[in-house]
Protein backbone atom coordinates (compact mmCIF):
# COMPACT_ATOMS: atom_id res chain seq x y z
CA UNK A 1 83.84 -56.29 113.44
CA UNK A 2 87.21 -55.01 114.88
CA UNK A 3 88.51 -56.45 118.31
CA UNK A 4 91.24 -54.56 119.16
CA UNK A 5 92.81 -55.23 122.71
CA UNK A 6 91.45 -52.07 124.49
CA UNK A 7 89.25 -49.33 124.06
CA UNK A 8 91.90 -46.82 125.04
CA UNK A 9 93.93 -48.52 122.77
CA UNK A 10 91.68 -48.32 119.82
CA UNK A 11 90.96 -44.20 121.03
CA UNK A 12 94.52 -43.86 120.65
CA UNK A 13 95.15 -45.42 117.55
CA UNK A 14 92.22 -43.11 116.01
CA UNK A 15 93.66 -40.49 117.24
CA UNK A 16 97.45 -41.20 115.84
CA UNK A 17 95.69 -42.14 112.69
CA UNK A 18 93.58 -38.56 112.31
CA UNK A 19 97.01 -37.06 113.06
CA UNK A 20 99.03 -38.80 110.30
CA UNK A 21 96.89 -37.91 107.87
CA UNK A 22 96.28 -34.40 108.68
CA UNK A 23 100.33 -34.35 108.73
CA UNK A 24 100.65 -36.72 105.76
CA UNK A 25 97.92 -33.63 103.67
CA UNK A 26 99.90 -30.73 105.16
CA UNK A 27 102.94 -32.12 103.80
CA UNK A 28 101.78 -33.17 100.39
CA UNK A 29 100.32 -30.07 99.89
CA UNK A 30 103.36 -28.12 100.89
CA UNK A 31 105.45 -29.81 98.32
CA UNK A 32 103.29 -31.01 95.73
CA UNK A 33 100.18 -29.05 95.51
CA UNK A 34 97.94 -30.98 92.97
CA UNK A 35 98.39 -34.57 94.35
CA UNK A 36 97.87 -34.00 97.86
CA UNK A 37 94.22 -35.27 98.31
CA UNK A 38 95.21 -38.78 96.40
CA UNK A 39 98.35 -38.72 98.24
CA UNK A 40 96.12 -38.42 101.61
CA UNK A 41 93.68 -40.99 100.47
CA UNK A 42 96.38 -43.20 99.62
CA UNK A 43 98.02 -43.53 102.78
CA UNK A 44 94.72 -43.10 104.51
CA UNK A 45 93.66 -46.75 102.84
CA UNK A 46 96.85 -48.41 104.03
CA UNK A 47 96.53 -47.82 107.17
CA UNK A 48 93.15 -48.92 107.36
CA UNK A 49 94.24 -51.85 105.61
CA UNK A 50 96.83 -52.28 108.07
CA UNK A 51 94.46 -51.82 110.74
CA UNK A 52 92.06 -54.44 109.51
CA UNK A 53 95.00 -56.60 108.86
CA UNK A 54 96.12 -56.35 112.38
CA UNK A 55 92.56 -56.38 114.51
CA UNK A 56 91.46 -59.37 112.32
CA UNK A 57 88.91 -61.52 114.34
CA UNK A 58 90.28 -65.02 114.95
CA UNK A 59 88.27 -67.84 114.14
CA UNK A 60 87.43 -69.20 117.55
CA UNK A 61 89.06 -72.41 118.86
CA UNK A 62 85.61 -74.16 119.42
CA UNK A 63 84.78 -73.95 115.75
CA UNK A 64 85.14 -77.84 115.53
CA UNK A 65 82.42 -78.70 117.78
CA UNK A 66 80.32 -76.30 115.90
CA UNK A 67 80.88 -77.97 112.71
CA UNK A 68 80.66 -81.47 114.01
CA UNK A 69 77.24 -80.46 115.52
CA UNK A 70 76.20 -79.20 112.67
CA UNK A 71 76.95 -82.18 110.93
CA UNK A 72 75.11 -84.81 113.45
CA UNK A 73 71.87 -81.87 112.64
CA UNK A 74 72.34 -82.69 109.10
CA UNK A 75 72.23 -86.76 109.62
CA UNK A 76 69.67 -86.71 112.34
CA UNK A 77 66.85 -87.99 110.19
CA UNK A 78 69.31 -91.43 109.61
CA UNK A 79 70.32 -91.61 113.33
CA UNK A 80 66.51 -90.73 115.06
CA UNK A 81 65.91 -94.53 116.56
CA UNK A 82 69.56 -95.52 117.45
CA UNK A 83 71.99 -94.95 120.29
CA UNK A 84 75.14 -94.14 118.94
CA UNK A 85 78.03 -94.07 121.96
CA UNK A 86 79.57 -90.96 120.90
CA UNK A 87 82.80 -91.52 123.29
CA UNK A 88 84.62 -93.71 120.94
CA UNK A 89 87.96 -91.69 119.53
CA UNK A 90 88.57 -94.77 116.64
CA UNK A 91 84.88 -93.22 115.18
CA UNK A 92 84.43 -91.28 112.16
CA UNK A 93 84.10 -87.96 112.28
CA UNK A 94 80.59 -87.07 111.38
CA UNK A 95 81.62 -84.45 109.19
CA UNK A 96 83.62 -86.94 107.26
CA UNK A 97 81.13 -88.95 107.40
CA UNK A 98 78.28 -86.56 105.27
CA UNK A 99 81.11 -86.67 102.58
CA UNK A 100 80.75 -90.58 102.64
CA UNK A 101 76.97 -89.84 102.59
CA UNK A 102 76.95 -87.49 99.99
CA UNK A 103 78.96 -90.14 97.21
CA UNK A 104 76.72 -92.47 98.43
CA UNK A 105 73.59 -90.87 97.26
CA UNK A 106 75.43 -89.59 94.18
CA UNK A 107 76.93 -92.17 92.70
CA UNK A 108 73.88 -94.55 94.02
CA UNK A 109 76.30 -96.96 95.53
CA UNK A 110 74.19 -100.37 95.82
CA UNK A 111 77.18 -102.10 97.09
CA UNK A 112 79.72 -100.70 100.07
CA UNK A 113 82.35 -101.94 101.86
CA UNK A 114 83.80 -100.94 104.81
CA UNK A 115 86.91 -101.79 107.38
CA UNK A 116 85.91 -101.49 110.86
CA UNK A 117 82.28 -100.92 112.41
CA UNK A 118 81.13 -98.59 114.24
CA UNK A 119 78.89 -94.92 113.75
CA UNK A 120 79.55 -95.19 110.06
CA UNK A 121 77.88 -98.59 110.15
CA UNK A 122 75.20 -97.61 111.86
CA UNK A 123 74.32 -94.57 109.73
CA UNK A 124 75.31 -95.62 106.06
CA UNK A 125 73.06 -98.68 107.18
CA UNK A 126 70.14 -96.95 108.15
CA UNK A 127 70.82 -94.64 104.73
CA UNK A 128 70.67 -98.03 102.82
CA UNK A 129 67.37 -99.22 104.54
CA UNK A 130 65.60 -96.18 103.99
CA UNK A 131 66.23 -96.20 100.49
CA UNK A 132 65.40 -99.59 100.26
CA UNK A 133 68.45 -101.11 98.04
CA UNK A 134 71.67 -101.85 98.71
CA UNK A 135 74.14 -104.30 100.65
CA UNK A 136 76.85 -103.32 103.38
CA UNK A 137 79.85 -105.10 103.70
CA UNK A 138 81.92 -104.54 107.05
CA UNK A 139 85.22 -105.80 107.66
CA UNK A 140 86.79 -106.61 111.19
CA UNK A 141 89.49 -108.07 112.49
């Protein structure tokens, strides 16, 4: 979908583009008679490229939290009977942490290692006692 800034704006940029193109056709046809519908329909599609190019939709800045919620979704089944305090900046991410997950259960890891507790602990622990195997090793200071 195009956001443009305004709707008088976008009325006016129709209009100037309508106008172009009927000028761009009269022209072409004037002067070279047999191209002057591809020459149209070429200039047409840049500007509408243009257009697109230049109303482009950014991604919006909360996209993060979106992701990261997402992410605690996916790993809610390991995290369903613990508290995890959530205010901790040193924490992995949770999306990093379905990555960690992920080669985990691929590779089925038996043995993991870790430096520094915290989230991660919690959840690759709970992913190691619900699959009944496997031994993790935390490291702290």
């Amino acid at each position: 979908m195009l956001k443009p800034k305004s709707i008088s704006r976008f009325v006016v940029s129709l209009a100037l583009i309508f106008i172009s193109v009927v000028i761009t056709y009269a022209i072409s046809y004037r002067f070279i008679p047999s191209f002057s519908i591809p020459i149209t329909i070429s200039f047409s599609t840049c500007i509408i490229i243009y257009l697109l190019y230049r109303w482009r939709i950014e991604p919006p800045a909360y996209d993060y939290e979106f992701r990261n919620l997402r992410a605690i979704n996916l790993q809610s089944p390991l995290i369903s009977d613990v508290y995890l305090d959530m205010d901790n900046f040193y924490s992995l991410e949770f999306e990093s942490l379905i990555i960690i997950i992920n080669k985990i259960i691929a590779n089925n890891c038996n043995a993991i290692v870790e430096c520094g507790s915290g989230i991660s602990t919690v959840i690759i622990g709970s992913l190691l006692k619900q699959r009944n195997k496997g031994h993790l090793y935390s490291l702290e200071h």
